[in-house]
Protein backbone atom coordinates (compact mmCIF):
# COMPACT_ATOMS: atom_id res chain seq x y z
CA UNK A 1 -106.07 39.01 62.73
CA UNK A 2 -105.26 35.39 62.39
CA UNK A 3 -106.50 35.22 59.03
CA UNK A 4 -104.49 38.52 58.06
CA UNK A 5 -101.36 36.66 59.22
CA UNK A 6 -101.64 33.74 57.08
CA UNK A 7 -102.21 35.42 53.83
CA UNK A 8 -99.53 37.73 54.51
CA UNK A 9 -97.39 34.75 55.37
CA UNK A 10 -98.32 32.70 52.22
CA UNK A 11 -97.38 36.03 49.90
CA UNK A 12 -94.05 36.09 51.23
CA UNK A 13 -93.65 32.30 50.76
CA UNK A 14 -95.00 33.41 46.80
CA UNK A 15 -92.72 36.62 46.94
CA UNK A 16 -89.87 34.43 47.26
CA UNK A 17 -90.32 31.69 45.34
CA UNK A 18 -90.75 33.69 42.33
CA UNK A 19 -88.04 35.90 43.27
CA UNK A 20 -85.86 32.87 43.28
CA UNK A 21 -87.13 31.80 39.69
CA UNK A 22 -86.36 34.54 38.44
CA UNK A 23 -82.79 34.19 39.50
CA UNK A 24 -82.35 31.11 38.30
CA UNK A 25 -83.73 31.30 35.29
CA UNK A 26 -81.17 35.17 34.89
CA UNK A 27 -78.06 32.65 35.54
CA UNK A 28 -79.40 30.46 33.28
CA UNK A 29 -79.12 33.08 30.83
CA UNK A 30 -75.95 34.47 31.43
CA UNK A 31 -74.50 31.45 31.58
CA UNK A 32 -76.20 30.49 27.73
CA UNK A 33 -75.22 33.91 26.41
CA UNK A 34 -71.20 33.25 27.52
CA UNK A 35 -71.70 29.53 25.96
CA UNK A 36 -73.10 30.75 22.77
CA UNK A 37 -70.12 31.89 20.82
CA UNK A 38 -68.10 29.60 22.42
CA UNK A 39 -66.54 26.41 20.90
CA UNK A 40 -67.49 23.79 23.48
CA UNK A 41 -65.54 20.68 23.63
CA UNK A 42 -65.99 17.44 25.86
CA UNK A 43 -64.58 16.61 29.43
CA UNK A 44 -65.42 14.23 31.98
CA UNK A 45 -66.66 15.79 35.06
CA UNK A 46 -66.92 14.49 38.31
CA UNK A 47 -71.04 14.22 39.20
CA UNK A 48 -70.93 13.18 42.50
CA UNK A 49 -68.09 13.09 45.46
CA UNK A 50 -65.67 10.25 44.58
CA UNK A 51 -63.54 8.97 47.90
CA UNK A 52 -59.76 8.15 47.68
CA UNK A 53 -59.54 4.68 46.50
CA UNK A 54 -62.36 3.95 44.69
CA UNK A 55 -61.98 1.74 41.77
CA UNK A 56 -62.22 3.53 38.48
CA UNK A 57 -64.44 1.29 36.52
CA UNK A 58 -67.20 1.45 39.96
CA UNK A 59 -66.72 5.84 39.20
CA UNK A 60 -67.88 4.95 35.46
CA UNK A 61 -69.97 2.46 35.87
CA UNK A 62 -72.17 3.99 39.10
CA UNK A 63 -72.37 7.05 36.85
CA UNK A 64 -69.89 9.09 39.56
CA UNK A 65 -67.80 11.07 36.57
CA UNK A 66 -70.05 11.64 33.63
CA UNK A 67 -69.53 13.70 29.92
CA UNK A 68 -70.10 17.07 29.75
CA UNK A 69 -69.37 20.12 27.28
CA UNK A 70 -67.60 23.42 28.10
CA UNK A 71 -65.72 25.74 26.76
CA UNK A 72 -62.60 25.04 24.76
CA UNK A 73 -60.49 28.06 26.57
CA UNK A 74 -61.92 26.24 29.49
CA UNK A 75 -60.14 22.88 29.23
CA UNK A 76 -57.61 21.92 31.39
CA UNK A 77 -54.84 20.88 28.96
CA UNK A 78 -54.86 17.05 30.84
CA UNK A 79 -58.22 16.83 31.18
CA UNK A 80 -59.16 13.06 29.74
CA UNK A 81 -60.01 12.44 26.09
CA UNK A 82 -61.02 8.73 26.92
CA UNK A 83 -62.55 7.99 30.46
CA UNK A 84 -62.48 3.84 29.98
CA UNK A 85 -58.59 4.52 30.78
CA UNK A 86 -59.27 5.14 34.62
CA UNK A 87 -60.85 1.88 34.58
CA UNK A 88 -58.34 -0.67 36.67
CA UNK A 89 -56.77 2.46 38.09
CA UNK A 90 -58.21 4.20 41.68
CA UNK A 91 -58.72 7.80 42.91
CA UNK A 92 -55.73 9.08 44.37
CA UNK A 93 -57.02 11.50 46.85
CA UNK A 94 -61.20 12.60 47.23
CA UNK A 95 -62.71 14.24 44.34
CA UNK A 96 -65.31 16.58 44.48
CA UNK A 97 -68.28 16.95 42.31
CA UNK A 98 -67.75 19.59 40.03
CA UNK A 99 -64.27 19.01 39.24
CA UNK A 100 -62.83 18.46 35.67
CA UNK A 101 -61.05 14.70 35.64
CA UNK A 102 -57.69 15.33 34.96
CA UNK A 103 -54.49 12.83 34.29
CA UNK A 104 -53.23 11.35 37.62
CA UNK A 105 -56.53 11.74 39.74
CA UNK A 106 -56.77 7.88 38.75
CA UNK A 107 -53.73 5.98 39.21
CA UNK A 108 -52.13 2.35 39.43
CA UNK A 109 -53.68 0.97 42.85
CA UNK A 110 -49.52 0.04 43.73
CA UNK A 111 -49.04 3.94 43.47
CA UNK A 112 -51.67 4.85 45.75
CA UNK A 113 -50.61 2.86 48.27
CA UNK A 114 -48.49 4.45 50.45
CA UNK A 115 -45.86 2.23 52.81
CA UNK A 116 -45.76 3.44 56.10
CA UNK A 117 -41.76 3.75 55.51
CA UNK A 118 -42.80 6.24 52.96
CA UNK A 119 -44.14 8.84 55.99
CA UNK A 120 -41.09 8.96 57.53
CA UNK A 121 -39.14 12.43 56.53
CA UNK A 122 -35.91 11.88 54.82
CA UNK A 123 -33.08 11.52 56.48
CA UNK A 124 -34.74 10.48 59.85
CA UNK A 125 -35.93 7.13 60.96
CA UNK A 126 -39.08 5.95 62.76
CA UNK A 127 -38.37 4.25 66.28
CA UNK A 128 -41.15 3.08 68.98
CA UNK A 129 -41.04 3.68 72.53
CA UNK A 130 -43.42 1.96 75.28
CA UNK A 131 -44.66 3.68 77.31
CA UNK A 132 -47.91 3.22 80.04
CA UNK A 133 -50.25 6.21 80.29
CA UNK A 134 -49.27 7.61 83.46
CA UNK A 135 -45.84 8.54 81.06
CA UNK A 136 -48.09 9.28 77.96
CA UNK A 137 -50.01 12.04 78.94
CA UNK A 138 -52.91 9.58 79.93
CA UNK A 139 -52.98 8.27 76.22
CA UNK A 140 -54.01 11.53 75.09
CA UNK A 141 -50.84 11.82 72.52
CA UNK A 142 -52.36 10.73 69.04
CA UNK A 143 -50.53 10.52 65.48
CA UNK A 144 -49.63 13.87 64.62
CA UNK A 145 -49.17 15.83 67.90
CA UNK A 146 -45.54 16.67 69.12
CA UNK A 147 -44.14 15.86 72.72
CA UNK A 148 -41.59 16.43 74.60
CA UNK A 149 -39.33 13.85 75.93
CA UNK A 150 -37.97 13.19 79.59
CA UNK A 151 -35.21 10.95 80.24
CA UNK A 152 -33.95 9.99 83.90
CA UNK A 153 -29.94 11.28 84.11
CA UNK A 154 -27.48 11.01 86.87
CA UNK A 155 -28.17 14.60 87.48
CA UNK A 156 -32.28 14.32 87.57
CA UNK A 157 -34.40 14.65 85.34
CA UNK A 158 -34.10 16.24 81.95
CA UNK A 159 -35.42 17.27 78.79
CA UNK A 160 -33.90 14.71 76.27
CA UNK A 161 -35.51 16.11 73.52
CA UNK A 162 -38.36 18.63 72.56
CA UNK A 163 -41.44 19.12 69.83
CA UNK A 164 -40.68 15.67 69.06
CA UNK A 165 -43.18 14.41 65.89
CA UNK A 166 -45.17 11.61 67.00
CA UNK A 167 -45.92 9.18 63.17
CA UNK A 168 -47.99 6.55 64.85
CA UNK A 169 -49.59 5.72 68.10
CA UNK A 170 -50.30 1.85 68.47
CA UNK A 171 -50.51 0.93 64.54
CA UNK A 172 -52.52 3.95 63.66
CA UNK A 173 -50.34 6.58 61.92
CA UNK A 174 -50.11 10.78 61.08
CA UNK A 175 -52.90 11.21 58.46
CA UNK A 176 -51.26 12.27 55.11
CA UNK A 177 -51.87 16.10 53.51
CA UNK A 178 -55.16 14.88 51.71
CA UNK A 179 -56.09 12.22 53.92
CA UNK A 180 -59.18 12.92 55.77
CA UNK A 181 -58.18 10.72 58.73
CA UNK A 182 -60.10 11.78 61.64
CA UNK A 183 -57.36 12.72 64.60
CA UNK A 184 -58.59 10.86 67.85
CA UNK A 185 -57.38 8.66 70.69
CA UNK A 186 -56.09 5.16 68.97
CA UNK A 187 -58.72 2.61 70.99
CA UNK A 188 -57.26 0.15 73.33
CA UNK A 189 -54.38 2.96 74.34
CA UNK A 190 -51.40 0.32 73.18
CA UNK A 191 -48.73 2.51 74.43
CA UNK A 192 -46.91 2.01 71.61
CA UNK A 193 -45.81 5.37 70.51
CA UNK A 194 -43.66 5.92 67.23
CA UNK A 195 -41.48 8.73 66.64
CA UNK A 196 -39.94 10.01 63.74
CA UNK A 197 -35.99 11.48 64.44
CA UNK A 198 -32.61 11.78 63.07
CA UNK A 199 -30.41 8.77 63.28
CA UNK A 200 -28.73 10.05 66.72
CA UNK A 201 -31.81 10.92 68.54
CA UNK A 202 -33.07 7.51 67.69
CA UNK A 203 -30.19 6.02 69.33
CA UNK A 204 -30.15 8.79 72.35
CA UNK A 205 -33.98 7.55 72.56
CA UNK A 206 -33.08 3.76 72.43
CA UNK A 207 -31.18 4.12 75.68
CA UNK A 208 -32.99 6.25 78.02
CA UNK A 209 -34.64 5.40 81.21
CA UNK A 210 -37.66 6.38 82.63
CA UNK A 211 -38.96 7.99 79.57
CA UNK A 212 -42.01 10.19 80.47
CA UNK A 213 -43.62 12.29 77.65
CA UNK A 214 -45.28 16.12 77.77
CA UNK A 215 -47.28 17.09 75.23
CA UNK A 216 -47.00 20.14 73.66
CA UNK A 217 -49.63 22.47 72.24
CA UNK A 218 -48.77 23.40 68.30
CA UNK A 219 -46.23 26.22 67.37
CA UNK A 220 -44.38 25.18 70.73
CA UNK A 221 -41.31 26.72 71.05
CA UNK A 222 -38.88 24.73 72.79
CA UNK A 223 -36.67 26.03 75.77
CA UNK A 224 -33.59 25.71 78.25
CA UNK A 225 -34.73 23.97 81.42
CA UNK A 226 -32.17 22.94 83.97
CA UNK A 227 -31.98 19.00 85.18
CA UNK A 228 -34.64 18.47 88.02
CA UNK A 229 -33.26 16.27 91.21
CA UNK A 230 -34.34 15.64 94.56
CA UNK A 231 -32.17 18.88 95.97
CA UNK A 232 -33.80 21.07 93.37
CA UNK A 233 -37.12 19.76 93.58
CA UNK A 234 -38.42 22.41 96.09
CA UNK A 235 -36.69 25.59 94.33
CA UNK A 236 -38.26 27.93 92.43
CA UNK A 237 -41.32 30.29 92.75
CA UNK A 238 -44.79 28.70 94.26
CA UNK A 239 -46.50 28.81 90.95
CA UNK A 240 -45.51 27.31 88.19
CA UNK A 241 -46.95 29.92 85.77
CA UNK A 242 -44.62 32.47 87.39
């Protein structure tokens, strides 16, 4: 019975490796026959995965973009004619292997570096609060997340401002769209947490005492709530979830 079981195992393993042969070598095919009236031209291609920043002369050199032939009706209409020009330039954002190199996926290093005054939206202005992490959500607030803000007022307690964006925690800031940044805890919990707001909320901010942020989960959508003082503190229904 043993026996049995092996051979039928190793005709299986035989099955499929000719079965996937044959597939490969049908693809092959197809992919000759719709190449072989075609008027194939030269790009550069990306061979293997090229990270954001890296020099263009190492992606030549290191053998990272290399010639190839396609198409002509396949050609992107930017696609590079000369690859030696990326060289003294950087990648602008991760490439992936397969991809056709284009005009402006190298660029000037000076353009690729992006300011961190540049992240802030226009017309709004970047200002820092301190705060320790009983008021920070134990620390747990990282660049990108919105919170809510809590001010102390002669009334009690209230919501200064909600689904505030946070740009930086410490000197770690919001990844970019394209930036592969992972989003976790800035070590050493500085308490240093940066916000991005219009002119007046920055000042409104500036100003405010016992600042104590909530965080909010995303797509929050932010509501009334009535000042919170010592008389009001026992009001309401025993649950908060009611």
């Amino acid at each position: 019975m043993g026996n049995r079981r092996t051979v039928i195992l190793i005709v299986a393993v035989v099955v499929a490796i000719v079965a996937a042969g044959a597939i490969y070598g049908y693809l092959n095919s197809v992919q000759d026959r719709a190449y072989a009236d075609a008027k194939l031209v030269q790009v550069y291609r990306v061979d293997k995965d090229v990270k954001k920043g890296m020099p263009g002369e190492q992606a030549v050199e290191q053998s990272f973009i290399k010639s190839s032939d396609i198409p002509q009706k396949y050609r992107p209409t930017t696609a590079l004619t000369d690859i030696n020009v990326i060289r003294g330039k950087v990648a602008l954002n991760d490439l992936s292997a397969g991809q056709v190199v284009v005009d402006g996926m190298f660029v000037d290093p000076r353009v690729a570096t992006v300011s961190f005054a540049q992240r802030i939206p226009a017309g709004q202005v970047a200002i820092t609060v301190s705060v320790d992490q009983v008021h920070s959500v134990a620390g747990l607030v990282v660049p990108g997340d919105q919170v809510n803000v809590l001010a102390s007022a002669p009334d009690g307690e209230r919501y200064l401002f909600q689904n505030v964006n946070v740009i930086a925690v410490g000197a770690t800031p919001a990844p970019q769209p394209g930036e592969t940044t992972a989003t976790t805890t800035p070590t050493g919990g500085s308490g240093l947490i940066t916000f991005a707001v219009p002119p007046l909320a920055a000042a409104k901010i500036s100003i405010a005492n016992g600042i104590y942020l909530t965080l909010v989960p995303p797509g929050n959508q932010p509501v009334a709530v009535p000042p919170v003082n010592s008389g009001s503190i026992f009001s309401g229904p025993l649950t908060p979830y009611a």
